[in-house]
Protein backbone atom coordinates (compact mmCIF):
# COMPACT_ATOMS: atom_id res chain seq x y z
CA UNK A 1 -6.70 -8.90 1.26
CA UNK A 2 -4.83 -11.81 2.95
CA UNK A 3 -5.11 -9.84 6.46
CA UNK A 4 -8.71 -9.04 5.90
CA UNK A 5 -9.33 -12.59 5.98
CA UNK A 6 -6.94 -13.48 8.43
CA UNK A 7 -9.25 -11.07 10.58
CA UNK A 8 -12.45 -12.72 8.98
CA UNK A 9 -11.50 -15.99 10.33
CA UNK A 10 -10.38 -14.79 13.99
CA UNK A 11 -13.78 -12.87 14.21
CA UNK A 12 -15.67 -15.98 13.83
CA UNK A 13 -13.22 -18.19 15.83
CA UNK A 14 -13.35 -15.19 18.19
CA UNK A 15 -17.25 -15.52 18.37
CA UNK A 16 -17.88 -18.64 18.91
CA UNK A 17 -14.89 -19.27 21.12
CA UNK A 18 -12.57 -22.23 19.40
CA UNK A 19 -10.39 -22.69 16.58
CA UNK A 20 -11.73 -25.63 14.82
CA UNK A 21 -14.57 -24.45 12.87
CA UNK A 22 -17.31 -26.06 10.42
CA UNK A 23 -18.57 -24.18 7.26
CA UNK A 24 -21.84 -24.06 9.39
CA UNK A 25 -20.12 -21.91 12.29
CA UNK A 26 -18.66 -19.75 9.36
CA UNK A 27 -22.82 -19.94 7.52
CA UNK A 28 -23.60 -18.52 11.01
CA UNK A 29 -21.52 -15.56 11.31
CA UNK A 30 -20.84 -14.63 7.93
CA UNK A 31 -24.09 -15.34 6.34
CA UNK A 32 -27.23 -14.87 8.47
CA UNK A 33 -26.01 -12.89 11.85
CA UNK A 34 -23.60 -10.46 9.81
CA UNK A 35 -25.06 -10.75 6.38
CA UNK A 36 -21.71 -10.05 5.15
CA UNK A 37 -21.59 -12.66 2.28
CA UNK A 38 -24.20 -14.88 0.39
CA UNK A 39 -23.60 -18.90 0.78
CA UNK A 40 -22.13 -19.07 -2.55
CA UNK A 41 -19.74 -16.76 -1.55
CA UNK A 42 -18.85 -18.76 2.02
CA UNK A 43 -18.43 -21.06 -0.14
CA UNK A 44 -15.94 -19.30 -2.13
CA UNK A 45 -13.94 -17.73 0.59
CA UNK A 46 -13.54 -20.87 2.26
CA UNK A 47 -12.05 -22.32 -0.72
CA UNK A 48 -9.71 -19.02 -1.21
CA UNK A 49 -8.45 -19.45 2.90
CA UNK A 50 -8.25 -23.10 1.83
CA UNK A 51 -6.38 -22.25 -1.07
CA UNK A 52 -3.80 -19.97 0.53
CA UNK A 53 -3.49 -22.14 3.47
CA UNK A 54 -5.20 -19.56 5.78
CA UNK A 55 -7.09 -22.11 7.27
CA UNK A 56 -6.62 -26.66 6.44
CA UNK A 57 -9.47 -28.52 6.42
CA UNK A 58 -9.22 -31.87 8.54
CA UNK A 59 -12.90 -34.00 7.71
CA UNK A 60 -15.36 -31.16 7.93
CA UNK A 61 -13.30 -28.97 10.29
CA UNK A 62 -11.82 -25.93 9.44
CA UNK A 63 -8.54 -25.03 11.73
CA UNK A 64 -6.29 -21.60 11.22
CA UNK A 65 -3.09 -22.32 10.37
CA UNK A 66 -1.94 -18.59 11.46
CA UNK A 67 -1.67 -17.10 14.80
CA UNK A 68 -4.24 -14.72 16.72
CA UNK A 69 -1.13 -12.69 18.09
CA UNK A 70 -1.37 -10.20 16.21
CA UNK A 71 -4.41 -9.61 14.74
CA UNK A 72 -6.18 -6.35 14.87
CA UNK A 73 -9.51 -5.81 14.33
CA UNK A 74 -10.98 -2.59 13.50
CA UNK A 75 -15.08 -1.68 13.75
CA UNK A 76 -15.30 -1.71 9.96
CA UNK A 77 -13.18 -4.55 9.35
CA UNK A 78 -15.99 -6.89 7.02
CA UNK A 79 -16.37 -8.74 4.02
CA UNK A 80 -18.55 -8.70 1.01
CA UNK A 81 -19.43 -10.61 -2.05
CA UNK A 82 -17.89 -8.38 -4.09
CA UNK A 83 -14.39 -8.55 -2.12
CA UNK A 84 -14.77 -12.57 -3.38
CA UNK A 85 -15.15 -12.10 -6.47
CA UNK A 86 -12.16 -9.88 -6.61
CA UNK A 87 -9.77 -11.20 -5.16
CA UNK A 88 -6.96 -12.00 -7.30
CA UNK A 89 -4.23 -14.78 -5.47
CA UNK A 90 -0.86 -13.54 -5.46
CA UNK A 91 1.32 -14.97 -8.21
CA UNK A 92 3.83 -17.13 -6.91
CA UNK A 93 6.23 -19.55 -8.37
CA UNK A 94 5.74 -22.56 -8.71
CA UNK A 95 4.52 -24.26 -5.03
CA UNK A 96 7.03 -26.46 -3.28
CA UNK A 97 5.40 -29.06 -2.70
CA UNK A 98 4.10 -29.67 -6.06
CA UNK A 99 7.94 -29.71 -6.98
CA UNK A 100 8.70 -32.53 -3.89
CA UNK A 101 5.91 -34.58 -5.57
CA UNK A 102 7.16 -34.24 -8.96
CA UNK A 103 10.58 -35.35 -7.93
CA UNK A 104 9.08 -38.28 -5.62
CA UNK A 105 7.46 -39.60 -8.83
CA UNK A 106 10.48 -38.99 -11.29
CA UNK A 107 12.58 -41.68 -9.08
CA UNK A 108 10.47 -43.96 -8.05
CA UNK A 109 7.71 -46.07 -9.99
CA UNK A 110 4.33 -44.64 -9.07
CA UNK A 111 1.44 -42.60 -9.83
CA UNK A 112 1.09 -39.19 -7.92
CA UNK A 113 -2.45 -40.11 -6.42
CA UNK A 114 -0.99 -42.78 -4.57
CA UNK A 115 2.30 -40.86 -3.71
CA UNK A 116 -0.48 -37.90 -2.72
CA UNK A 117 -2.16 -40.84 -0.55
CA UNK A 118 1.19 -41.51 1.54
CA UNK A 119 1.49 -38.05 1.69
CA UNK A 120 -1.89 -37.40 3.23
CA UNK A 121 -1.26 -40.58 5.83
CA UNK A 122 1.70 -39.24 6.91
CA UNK A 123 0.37 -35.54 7.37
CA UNK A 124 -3.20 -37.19 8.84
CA UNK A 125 -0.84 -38.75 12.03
CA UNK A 126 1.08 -35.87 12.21
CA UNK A 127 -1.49 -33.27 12.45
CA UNK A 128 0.62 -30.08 13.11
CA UNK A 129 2.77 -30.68 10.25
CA UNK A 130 2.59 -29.08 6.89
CA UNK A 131 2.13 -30.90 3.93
CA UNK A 132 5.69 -30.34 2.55
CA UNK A 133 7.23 -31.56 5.50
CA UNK A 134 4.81 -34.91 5.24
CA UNK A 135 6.25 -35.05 1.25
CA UNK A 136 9.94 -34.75 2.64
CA UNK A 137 9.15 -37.39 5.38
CA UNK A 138 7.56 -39.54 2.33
CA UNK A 139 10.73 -38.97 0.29
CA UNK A 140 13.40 -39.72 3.22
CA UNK A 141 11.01 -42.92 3.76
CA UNK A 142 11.68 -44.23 0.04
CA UNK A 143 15.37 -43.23 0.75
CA UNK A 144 15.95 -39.89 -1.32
CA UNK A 145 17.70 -37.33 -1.42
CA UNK A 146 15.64 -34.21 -0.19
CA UNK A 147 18.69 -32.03 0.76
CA UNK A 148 17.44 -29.51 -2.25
CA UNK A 149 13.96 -29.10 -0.78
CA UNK A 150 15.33 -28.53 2.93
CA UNK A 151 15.64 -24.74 2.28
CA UNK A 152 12.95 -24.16 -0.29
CA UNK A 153 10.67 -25.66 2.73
CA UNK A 154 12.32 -23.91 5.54
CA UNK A 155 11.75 -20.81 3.75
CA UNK A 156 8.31 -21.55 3.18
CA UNK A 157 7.45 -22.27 6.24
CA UNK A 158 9.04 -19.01 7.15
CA UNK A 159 7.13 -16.77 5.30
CA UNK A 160 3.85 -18.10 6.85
CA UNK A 161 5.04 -16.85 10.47
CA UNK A 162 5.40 -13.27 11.87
């Protein structure tokens, strides 16, 4: 289901000819030229790409965070409303940078919103970064140890390319 919407995305990028994208570019395509989903749905599936990290969401744009390489799209590659509302997200364990903030607010004295803040500053001025990397450069900033989260990230960030 991940490739389908990996597809979904490149179609409308594709379309429209750029990779930052609004929800209305995606109300466009997806809704009222393809008819594919409802608005609720969009909705939905642009919280799932969200979500999944198919796509981040800087203001009110909406850039891929996969490459067009290799995607292939076949004539009855589409999406419905129904394809929503089942789709199940891959279990995973427990999500890296969850664990980065966790340890972040173990050592130092402070509440996760605000480490979340310095997290966010740090990943808004460093745009093509991912938000673990930000939490690592957060952590090295208040002086800690991160060498355990070096290869959890790495690996991460791994995964995510092919």
């Amino acid at each position: 289901m991940i490739e389908r919407f990996k597809e979904i995305i490149y179609i409308v990028s594709k379309k429209l000819d750029k990779k930052e994208l609004t929800e209305t570019d995606f109300k466009k395509s997806l809704v009222y030229d393809r008819q594919w989903l409802s608005p609720d749905h969009l909705k939905k599936f642009l919280d799932i790409c969200l979500e999944i990290r198919l796509l981040q969401k800087d203001n009110d744009v909406y850039v891929p965070t996969f490459s067009f390489k290799d995607i292939q799209v076949t004539l009855d590659t589409k999406i419905s409303d129904k394809d929503i509302d089942d789709y199940k997200p891959p279990t995973i364990q427990k999500d890296i940078f969850i664990e980065i903030l966790e340890y972040i607010e173990q050592k130092v004295t402070m509440q996760r919103n605000e480490i979340v803040k310095n997290v966010n500053k740090i990943k808004g001025k460093m745009k093509f970064v991912t938000i673990e990397i930000a939490a690592l450069i957060y952590a090295k900033d208040l002086n800690l140890d991160i060498s355990k989260f070096i290869d959890p990230v790495k690996d991460k960030i791994l995964s995510g390319i092919k």
